[in-house]
N, C-alpha and C. Protein backbone atom coordinates (compact mmCIF):
# COMPACT_ATOMS: atom_id res chain seq x y z
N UNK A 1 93.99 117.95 77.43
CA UNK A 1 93.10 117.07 78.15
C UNK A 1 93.42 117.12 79.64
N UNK A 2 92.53 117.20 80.03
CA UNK A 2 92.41 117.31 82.14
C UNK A 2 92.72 115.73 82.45
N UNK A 3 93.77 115.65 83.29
CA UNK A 3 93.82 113.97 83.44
C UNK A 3 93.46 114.32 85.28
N UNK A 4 92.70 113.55 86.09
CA UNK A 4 92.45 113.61 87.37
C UNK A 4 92.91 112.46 87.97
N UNK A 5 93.70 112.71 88.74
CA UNK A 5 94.28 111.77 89.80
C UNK A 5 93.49 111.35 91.02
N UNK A 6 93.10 109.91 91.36
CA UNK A 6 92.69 109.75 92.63
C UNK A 6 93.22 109.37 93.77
N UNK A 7 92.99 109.44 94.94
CA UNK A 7 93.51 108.74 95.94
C UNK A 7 92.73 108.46 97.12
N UNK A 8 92.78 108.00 98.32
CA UNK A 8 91.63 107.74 99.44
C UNK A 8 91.18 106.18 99.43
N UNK A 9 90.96 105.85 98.40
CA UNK A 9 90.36 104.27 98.54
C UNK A 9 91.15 103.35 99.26
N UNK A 10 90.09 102.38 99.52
CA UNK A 10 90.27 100.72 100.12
C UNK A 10 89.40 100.64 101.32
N UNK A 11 89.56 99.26 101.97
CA UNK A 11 88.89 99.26 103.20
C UNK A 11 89.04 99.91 103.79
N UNK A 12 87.78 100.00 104.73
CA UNK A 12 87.01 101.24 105.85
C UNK A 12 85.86 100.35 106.60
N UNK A 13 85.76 100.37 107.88
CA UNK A 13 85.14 99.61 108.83
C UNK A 13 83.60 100.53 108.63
N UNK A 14 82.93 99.97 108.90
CA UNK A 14 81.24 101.00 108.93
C UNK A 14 81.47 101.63 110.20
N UNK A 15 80.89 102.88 110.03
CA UNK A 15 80.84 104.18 111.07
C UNK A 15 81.87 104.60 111.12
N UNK A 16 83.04 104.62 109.98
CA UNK A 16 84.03 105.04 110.13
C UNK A 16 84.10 106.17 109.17
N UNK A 17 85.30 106.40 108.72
CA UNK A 17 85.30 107.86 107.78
C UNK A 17 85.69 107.45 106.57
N UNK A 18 85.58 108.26 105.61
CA UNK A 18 86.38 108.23 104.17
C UNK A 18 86.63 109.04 103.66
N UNK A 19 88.08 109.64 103.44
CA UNK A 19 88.00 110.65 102.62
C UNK A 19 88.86 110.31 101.32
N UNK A 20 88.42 111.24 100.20
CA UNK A 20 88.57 111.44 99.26
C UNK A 20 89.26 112.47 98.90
N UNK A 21 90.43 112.04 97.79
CA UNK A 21 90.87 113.48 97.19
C UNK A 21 91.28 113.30 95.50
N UNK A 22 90.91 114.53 95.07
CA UNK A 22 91.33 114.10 93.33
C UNK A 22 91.74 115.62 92.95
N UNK A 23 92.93 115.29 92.58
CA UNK A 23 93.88 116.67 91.96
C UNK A 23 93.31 117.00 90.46
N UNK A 24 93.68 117.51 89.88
CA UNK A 24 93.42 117.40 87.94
C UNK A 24 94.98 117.99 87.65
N UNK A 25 95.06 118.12 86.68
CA UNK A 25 96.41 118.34 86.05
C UNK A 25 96.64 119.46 85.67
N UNK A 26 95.36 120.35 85.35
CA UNK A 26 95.58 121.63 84.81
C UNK A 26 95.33 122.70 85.39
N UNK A 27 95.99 123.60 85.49
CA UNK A 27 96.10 124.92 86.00
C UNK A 27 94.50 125.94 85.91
N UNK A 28 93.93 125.53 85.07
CA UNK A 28 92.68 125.98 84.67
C UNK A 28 90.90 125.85 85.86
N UNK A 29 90.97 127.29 86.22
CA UNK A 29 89.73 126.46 86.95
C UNK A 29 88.70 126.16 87.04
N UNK A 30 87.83 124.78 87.23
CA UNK A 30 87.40 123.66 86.92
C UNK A 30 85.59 124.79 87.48
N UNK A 31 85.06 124.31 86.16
CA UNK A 31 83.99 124.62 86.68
C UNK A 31 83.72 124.07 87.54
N UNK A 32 83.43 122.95 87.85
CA UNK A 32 83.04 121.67 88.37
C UNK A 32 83.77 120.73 88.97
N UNK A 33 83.57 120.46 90.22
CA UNK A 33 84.57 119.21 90.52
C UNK A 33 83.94 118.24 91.82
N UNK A 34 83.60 117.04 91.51
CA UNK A 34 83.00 116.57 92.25
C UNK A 34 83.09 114.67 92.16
N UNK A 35 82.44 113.94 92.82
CA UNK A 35 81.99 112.40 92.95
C UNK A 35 81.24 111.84 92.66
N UNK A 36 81.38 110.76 91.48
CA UNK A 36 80.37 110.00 91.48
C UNK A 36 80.64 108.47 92.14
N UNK A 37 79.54 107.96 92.33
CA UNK A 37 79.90 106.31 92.31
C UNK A 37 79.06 105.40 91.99
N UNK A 38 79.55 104.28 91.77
CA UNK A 38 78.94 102.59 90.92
C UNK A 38 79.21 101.58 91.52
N UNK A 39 78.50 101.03 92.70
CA UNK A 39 78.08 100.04 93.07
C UNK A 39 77.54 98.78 92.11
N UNK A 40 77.96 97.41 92.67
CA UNK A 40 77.72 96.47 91.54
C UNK A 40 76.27 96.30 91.62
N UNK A 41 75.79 96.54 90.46
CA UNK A 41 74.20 96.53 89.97
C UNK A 41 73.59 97.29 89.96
N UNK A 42 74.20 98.42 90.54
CA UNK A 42 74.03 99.87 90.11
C UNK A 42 74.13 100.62 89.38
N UNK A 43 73.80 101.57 89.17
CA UNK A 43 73.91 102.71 87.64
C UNK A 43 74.79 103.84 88.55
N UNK A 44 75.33 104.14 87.97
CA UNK A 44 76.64 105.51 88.31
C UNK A 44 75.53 106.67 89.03
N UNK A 45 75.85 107.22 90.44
CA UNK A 45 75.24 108.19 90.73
C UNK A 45 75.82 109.32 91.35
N UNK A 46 75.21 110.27 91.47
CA UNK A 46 76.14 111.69 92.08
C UNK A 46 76.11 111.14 93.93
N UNK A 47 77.44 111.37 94.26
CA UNK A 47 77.96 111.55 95.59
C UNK A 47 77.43 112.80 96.06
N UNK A 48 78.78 113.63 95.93
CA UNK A 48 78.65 115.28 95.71
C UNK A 48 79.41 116.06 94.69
N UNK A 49 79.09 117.26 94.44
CA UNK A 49 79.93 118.14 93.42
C UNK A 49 79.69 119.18 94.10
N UNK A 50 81.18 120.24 93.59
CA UNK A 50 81.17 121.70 94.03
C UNK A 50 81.69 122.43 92.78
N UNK A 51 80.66 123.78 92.78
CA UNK A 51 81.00 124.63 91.31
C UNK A 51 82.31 125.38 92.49
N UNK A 52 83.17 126.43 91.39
CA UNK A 52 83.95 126.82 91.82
C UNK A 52 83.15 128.10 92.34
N UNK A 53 83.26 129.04 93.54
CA UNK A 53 83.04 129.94 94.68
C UNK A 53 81.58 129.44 95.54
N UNK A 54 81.66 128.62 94.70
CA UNK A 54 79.81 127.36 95.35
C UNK A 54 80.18 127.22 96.30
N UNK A 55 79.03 126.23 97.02
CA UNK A 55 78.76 125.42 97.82
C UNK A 55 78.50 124.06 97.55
N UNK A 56 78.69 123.39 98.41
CA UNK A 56 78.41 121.26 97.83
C UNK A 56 76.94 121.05 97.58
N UNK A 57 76.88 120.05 96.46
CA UNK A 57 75.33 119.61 96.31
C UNK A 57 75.65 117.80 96.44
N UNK A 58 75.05 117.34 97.24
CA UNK A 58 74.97 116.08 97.94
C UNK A 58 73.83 115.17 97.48
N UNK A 59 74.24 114.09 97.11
CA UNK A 59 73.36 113.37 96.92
C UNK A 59 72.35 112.81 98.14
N UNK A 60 71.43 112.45 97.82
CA UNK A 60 70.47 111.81 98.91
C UNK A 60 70.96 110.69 100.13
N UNK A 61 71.99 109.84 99.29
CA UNK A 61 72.44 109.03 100.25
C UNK A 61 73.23 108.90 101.34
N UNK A 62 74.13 109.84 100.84
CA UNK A 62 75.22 110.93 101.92
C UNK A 62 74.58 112.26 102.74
N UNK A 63 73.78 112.92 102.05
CA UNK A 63 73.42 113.64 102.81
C UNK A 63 73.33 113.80 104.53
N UNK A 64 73.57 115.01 105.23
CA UNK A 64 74.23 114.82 106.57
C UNK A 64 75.11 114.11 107.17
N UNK A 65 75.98 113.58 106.24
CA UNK A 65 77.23 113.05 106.54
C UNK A 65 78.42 113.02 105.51
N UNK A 66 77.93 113.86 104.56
CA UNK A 66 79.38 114.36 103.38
C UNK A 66 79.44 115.47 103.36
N UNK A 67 80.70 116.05 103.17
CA UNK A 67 81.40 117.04 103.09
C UNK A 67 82.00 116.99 102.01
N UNK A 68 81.96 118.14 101.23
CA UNK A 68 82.79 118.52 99.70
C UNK A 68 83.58 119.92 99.98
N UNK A 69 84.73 119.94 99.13
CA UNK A 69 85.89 121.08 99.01
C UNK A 69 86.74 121.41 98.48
N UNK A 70 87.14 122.50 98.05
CA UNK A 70 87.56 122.29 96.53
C UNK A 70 89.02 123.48 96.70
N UNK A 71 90.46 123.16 96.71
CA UNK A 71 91.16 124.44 96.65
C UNK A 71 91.49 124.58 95.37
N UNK A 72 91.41 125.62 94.67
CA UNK A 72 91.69 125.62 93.29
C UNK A 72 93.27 125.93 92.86
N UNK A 73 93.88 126.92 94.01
CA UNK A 73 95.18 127.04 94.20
C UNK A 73 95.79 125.74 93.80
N UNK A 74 95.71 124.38 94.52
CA UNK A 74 96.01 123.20 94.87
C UNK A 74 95.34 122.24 93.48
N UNK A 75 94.14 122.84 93.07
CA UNK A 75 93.55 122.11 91.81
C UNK A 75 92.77 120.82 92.92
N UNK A 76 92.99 120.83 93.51
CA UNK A 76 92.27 119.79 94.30
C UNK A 76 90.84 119.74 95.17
N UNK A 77 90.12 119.16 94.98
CA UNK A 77 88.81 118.43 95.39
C UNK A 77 88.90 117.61 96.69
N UNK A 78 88.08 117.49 97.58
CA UNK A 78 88.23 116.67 98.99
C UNK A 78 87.13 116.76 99.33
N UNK A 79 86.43 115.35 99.36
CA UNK A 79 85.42 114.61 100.14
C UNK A 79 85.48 113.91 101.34
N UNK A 80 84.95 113.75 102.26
CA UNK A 80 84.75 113.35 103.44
C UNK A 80 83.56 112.96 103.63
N UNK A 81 83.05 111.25 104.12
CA UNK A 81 81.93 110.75 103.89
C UNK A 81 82.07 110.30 105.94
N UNK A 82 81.34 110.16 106.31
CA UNK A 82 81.41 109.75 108.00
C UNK A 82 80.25 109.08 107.80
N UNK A 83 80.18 108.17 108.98
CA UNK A 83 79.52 107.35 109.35
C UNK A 83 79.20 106.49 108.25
N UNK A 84 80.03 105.04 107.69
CA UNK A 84 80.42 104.85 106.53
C UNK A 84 79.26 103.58 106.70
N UNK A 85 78.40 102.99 105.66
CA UNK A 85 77.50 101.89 105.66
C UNK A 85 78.08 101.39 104.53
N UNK A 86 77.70 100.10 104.37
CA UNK A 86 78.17 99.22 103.98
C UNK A 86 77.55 99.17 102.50
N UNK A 87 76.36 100.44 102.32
CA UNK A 87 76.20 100.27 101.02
C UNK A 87 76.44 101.44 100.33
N UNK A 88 77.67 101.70 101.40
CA UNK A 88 78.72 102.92 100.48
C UNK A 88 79.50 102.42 99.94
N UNK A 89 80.06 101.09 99.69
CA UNK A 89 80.96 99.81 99.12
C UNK A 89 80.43 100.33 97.43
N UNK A 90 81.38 101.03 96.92
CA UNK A 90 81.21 101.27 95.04
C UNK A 90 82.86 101.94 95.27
N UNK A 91 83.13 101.74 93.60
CA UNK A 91 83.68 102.45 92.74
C UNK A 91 83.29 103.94 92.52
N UNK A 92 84.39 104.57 93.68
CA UNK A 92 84.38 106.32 93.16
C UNK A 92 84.85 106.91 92.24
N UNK A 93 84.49 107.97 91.47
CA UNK A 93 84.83 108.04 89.74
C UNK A 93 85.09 110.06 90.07
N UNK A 94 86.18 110.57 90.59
CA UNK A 94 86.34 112.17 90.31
C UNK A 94 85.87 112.69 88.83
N UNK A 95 85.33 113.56 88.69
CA UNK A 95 84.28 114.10 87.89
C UNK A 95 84.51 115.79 88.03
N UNK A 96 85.06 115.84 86.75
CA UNK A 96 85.55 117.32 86.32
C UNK A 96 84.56 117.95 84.97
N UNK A 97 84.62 119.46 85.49
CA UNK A 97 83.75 119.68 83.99
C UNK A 97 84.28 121.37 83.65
N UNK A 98 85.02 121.23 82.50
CA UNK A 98 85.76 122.10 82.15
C UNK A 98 84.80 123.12 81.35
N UNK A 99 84.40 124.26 81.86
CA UNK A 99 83.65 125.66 80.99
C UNK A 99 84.48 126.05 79.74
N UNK A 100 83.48 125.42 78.81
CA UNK A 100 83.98 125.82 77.33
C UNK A 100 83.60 127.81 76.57
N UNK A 101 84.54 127.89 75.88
CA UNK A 101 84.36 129.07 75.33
C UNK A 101 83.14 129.57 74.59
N UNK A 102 82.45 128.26 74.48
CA UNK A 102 81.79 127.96 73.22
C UNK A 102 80.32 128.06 74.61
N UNK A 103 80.18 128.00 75.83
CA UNK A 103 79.63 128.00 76.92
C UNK A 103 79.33 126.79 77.43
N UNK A 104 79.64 125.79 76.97
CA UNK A 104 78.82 124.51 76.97
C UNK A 104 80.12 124.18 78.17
N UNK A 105 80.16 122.91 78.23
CA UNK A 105 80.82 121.89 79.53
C UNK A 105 81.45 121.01 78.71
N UNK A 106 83.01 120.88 78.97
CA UNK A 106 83.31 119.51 78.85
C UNK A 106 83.22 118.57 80.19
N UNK A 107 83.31 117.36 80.19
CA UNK A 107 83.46 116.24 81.11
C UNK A 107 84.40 115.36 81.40
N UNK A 108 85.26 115.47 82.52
CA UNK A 108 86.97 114.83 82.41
C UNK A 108 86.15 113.52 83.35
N UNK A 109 87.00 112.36 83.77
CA UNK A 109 86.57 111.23 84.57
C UNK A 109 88.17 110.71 85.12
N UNK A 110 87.94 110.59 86.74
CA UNK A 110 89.01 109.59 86.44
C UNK A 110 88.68 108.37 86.55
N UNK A 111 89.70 107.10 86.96
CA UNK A 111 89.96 105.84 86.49
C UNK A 111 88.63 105.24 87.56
N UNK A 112 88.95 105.79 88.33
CA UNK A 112 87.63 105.38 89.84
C UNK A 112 89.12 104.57 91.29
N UNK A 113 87.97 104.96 92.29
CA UNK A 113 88.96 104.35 93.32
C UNK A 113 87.99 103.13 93.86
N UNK A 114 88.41 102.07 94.01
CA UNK A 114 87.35 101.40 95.07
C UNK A 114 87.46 101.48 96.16
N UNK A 115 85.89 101.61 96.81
CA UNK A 115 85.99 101.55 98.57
C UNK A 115 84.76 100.28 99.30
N UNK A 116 85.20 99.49 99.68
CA UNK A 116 84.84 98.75 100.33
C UNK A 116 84.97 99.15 102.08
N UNK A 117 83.37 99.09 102.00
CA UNK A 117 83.01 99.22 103.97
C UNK A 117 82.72 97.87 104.12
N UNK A 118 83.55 97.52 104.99
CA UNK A 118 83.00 95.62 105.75
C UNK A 118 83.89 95.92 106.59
N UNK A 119 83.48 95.01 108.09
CA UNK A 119 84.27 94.82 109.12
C UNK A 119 84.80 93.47 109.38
């Protein structure tokens, strides 16, 4: 089992930065590795994700101001969100998806980080 570690969260002033980073545990590389998040009253949505030799796919809300990156050497993932609004305030959830033999996808999660933007 892929266990993913997070780190980056807590307060962040608006227009400020955030970054994100989530390792995984296994040596194996990750089809997939990317962000989601869950805002209260919200339904879980894509941040960004990057396939491995890809490029980032960004959600609508970040768009022109997130950055995704992925070293696989390192097993690690890194997001960078700028110019931070206040209804970037959710629970970030690293989001792994392991290429099965079988071709299909598994889906790893971690625990989530919270980030609260208020000044």
């Amino acid at each position: 089992q892929v266990q993913l570690v997070e780190s980056g969260g807590g307060l962040v002033q608006p227009g400020g930065s955030l970054r994100l980073s989530c390792t995984a545990s296994t040596e194996t590389v990750l089809y997939v590795l990317g962000w989601y998040r869950q805002a209260p009253g919200k339904e879980r949505e894509l941040v960004a994700r990057i396939r491995s030799g890809g490029t980032g796919v960004y959600g609508d809300s970040v768009k022109g101001r997130c950055t995704i990156s992925r070293n696989n050497y390192k097993r690690t993932v890194l997001m960078q969100i700028d110019n931070l609004k206040p209804e970037d305030t959710a629970v970030y959830f690293c989001n792994a998806q392991l290429a099965l033999a079988t071709g299909g996808v598994r889906d790893f999660w971690g625990e989530g980080t919270q980030v609260i933007v208020s000044s």
